[in-house]
Protein backbone atom coordinates (compact mmCIF):
# COMPACT_ATOMS: atom_id res chain seq x y z
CA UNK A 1 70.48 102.65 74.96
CA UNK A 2 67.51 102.17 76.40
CA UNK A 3 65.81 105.25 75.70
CA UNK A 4 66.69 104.45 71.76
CA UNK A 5 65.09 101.05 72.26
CA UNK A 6 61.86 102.63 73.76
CA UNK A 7 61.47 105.07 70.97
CA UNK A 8 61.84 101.98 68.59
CA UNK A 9 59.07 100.42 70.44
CA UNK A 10 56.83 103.39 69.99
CA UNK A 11 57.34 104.14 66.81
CA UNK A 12 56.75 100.14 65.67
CA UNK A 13 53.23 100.36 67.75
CA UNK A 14 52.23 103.42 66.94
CA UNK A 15 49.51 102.08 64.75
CA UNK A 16 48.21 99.05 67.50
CA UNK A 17 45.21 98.79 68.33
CA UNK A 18 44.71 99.13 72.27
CA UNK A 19 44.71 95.32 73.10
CA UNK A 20 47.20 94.55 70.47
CA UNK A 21 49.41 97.38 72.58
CA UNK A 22 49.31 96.21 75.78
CA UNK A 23 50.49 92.95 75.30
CA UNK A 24 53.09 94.10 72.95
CA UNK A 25 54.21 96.27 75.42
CA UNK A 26 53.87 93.59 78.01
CA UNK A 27 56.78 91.18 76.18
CA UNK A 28 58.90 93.40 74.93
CA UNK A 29 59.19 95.02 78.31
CA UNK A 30 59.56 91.55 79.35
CA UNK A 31 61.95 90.67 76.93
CA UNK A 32 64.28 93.54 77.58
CA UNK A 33 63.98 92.37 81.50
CA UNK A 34 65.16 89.14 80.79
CA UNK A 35 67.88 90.65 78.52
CA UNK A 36 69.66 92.30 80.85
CA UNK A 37 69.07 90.32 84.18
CA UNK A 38 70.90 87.32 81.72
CA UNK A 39 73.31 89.31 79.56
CA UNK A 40 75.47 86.26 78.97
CA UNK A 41 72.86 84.83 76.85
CA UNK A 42 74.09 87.26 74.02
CA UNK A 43 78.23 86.80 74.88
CA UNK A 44 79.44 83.59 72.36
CA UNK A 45 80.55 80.77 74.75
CA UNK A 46 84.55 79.98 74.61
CA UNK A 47 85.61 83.90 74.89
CA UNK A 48 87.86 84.22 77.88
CA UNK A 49 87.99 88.22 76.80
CA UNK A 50 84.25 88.46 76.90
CA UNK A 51 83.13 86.46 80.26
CA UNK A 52 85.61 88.98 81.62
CA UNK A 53 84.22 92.00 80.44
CA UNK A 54 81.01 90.65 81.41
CA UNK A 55 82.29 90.04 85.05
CA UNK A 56 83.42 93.84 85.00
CA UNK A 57 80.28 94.81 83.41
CA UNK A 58 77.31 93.27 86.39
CA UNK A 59 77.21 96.31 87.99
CA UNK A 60 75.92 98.55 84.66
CA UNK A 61 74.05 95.64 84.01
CA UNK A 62 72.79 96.00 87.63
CA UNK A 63 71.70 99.19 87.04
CA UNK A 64 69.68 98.52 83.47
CA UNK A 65 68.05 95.97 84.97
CA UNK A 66 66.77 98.16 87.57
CA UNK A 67 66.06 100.69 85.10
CA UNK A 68 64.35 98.28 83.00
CA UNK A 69 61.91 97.03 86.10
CA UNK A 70 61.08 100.53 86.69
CA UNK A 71 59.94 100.95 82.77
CA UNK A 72 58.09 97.98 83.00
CA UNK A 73 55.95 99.32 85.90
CA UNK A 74 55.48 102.40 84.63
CA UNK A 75 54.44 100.19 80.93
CA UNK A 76 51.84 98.23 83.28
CA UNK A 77 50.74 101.39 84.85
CA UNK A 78 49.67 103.22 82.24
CA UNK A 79 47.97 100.06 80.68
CA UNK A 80 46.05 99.94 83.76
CA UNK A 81 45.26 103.84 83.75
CA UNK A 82 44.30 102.91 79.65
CA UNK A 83 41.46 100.12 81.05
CA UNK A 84 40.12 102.70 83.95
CA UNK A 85 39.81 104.93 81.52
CA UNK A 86 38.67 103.07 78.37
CA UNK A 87 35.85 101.52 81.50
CA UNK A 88 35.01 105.28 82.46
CA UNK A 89 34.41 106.26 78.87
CA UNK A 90 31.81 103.05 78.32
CA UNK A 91 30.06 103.93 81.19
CA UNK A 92 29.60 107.52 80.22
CA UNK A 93 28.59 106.04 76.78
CA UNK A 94 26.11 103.82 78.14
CA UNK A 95 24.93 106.87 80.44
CA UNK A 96 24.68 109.41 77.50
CA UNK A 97 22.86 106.46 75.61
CA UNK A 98 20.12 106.14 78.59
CA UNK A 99 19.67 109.98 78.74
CA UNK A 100 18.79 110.39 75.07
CA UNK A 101 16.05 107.67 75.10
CA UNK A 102 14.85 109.00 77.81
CA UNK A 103 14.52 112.50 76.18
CA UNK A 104 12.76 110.54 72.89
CA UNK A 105 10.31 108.43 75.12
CA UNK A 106 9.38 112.31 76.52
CA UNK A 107 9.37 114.42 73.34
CA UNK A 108 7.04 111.05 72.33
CA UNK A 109 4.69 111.58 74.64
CA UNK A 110 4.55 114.79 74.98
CA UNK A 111 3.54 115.34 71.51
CA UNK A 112 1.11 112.40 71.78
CA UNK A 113 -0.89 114.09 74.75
CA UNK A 114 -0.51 117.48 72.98
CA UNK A 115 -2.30 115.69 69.85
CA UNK A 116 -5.08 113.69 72.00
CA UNK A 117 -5.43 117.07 73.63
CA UNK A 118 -5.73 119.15 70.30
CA UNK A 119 -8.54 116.45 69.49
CA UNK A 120 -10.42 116.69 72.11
CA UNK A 121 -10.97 120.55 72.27
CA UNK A 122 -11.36 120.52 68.34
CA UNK A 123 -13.89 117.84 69.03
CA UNK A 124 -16.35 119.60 71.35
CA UNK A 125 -16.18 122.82 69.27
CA UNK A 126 -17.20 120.63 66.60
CA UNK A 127 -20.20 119.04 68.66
CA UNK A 128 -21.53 122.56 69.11
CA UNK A 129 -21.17 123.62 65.55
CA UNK A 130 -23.65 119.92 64.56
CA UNK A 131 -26.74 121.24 66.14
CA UNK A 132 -26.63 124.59 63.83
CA UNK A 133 -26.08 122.25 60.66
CA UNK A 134 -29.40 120.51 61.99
CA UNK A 135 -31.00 123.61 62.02
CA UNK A 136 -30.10 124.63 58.72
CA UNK A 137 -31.58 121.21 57.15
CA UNK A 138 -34.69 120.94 59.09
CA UNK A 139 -34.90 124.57 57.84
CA UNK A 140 -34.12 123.85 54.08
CA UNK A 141 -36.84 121.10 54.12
CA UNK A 142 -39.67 123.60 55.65
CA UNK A 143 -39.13 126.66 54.16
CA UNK A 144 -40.69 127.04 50.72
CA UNK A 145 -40.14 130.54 49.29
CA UNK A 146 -43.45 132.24 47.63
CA UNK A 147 -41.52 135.52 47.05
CA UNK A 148 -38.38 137.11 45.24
CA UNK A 149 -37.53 138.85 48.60
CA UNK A 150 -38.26 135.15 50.58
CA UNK A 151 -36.11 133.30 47.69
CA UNK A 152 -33.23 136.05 48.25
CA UNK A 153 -33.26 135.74 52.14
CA UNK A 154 -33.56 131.76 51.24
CA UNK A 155 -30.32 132.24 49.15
CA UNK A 156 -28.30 133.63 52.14
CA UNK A 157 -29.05 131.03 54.42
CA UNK A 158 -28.05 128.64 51.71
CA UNK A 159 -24.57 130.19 51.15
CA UNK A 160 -23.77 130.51 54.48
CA UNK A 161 -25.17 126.50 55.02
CA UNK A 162 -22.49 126.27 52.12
CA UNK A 163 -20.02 127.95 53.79
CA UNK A 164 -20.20 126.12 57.17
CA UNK A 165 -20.45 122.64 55.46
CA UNK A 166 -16.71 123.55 53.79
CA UNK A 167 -15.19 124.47 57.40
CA UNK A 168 -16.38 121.46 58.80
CA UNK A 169 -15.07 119.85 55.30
CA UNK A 170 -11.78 121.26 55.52
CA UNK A 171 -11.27 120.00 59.69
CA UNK A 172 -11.79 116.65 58.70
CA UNK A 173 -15.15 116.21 60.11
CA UNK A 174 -16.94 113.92 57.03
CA UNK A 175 -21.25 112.94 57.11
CA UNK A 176 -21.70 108.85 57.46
CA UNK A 177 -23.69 107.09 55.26
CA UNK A 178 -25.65 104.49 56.73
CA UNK A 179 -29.15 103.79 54.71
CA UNK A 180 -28.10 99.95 53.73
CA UNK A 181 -25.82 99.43 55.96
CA UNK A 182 -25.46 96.94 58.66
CA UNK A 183 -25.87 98.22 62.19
CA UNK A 184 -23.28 99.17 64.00
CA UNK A 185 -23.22 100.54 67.79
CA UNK A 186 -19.67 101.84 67.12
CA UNK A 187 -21.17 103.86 64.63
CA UNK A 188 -25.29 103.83 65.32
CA UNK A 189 -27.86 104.40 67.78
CA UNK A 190 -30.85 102.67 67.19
CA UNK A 191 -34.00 104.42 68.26
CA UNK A 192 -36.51 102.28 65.90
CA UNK A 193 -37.34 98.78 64.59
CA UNK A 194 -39.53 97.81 62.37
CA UNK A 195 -40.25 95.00 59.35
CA UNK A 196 -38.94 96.60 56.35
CA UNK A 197 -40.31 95.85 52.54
CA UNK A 198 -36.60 95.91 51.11
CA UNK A 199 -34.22 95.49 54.08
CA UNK A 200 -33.07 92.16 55.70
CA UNK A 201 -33.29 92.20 59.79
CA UNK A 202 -30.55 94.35 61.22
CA UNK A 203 -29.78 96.65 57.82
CA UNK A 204 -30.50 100.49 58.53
CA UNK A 205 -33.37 101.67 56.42
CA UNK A 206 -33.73 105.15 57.31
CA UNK A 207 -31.44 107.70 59.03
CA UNK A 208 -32.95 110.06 61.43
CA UNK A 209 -30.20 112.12 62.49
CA UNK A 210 -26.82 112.49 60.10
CA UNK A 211 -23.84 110.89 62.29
CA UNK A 212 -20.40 112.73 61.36
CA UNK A 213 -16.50 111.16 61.96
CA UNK A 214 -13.44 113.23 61.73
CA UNK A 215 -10.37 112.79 60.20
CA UNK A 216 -8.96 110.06 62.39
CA UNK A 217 -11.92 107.39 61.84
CA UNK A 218 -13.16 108.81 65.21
CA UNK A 219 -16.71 109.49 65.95
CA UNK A 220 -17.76 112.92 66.51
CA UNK A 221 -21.71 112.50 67.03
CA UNK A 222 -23.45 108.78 66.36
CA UNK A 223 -25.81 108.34 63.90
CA UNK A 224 -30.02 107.98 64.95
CA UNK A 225 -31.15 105.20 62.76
CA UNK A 226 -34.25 103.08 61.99
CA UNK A 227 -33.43 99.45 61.89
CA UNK A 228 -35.36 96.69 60.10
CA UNK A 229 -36.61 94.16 62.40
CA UNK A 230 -36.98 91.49 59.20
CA UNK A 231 -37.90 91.87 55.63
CA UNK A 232 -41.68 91.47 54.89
CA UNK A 233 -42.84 88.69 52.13
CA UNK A 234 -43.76 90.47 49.07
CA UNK A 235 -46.28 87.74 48.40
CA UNK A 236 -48.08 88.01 51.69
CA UNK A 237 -51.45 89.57 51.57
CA UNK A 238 -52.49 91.88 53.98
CA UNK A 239 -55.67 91.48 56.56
CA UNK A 240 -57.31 93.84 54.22
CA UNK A 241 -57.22 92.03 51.05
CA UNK A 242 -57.97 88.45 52.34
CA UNK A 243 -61.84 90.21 53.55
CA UNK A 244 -62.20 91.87 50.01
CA UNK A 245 -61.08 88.12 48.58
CA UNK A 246 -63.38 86.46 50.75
CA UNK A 247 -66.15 88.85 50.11
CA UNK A 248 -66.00 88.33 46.21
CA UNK A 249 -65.57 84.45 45.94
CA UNK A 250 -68.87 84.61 48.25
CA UNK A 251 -70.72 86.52 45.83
């Protein structure tokens, strides 16, 4: 009987949820205790037939209860073994969870030094490819082919000027433009001051040596740049003109 009760009980919490089980299991365990410790609970009072064959039945009774006590200890074992191991799987959970941000916060920064790393080689390979750009421009603004052999040798250095302009180009390395511009030391380096005709105090005016950023808003090489120092009066005369005025109203 009570093996056909217990496989009741499973099959009506078969679909519980793990707390919902337990204490399920808890009270009908408990229940079926009570049951048969008190089996004249269920035998209809005023039966002189049945309080006898309850009288002859205390020792079975006896023996389900003890049965009964034993499945209800093994019921609050294994709800115990459940928690231990429902706590041991959390744990591991919370352990696997740790590990794996761990392994991001690495793979993070591991690319991130890779990347500053990159940048910096690419960046002084860059620096040593500037000066030869210099070159080429100083060049360009001295040479003045008088021959068709001169203009020919004048057209290969221009392609291959060309051709280093659209490497540089295609790393990310772009030419600042500063004529106009405020000064900047982020950007800048001032190397001259002086009162300028059209510029306010502090605007560039003339740019001595190209500056060049890459890709990343990051300087490469700082610009050399002439700074206005204030803009001159337009109407002012000059030492000059005020003798040749003087000169003339005395005559």
């Amino acid at each position: 009987m009570i093996e056909e009760e217990n496989t009741l009980i499973s099959d009506d919490l078969i679909d519980e949820d793990d707390e919902v089980l337990e204490s399920r299991l808890q009270q009908l365990a408990t229940e079926e205790l009570n049951q048969l410790t008190n089996p004249e609970t269920s035998i209809p009072e005023g039966s002189q037939s049945s309080a006898t064959s309850t009288n002859e039945s205390k020792p079975e009774a006896s023996k389900a209860t003890a049965a009964a006590a034993a499945t209800l200890e093994k019921i609050n074992g294994l709800i115990a073994e459940s928690t231990s191991l429902r706590e041991q799987i959390d744990e591991r959970k919370q352990q696997y969870l740790r590990l794996y941000a761990d392994f991001e916060n690495f793979r993070k920064r591991t690319e991130r030094d890779k990347e500053e790393q990159e940048g910096t080689i690419t960046g002084k390979i860059l620096k040593k490819i500037l000066p030869v750009v210099d070159d080429f421009e100083r060049a360009q603004l001295q040479i003045s082919p008088k021959t068709d052999g001169e203009a020919s040798i004048h057209k290969s250095y221009q392609s291959v000027y060309k051709q280093l302009l659209k490497c540089l180009k295609e790393t990310g390395v772009a030419r600042m433009e500063c004529v106009g511009q405020d000064f900047d030391p982020n950007f800048h380096e001032a190397i001259m001051q002086e009162p300028s005709p059209e510029y306010d105090e502090g605007i560039i005016t003339e740019e001595l040596r190209p500056g060049y950023l890459v890709s990343d808003d990051r300087v490469l090489r700082h610009s050399l740049v002439k700074v206005s120092s204030g803009k001159i009066d337009g109407d002012s005369t000059s030492p000059e003109n005020t003798t040749e005025d003087s000169s003339a109203a005395s005559n």
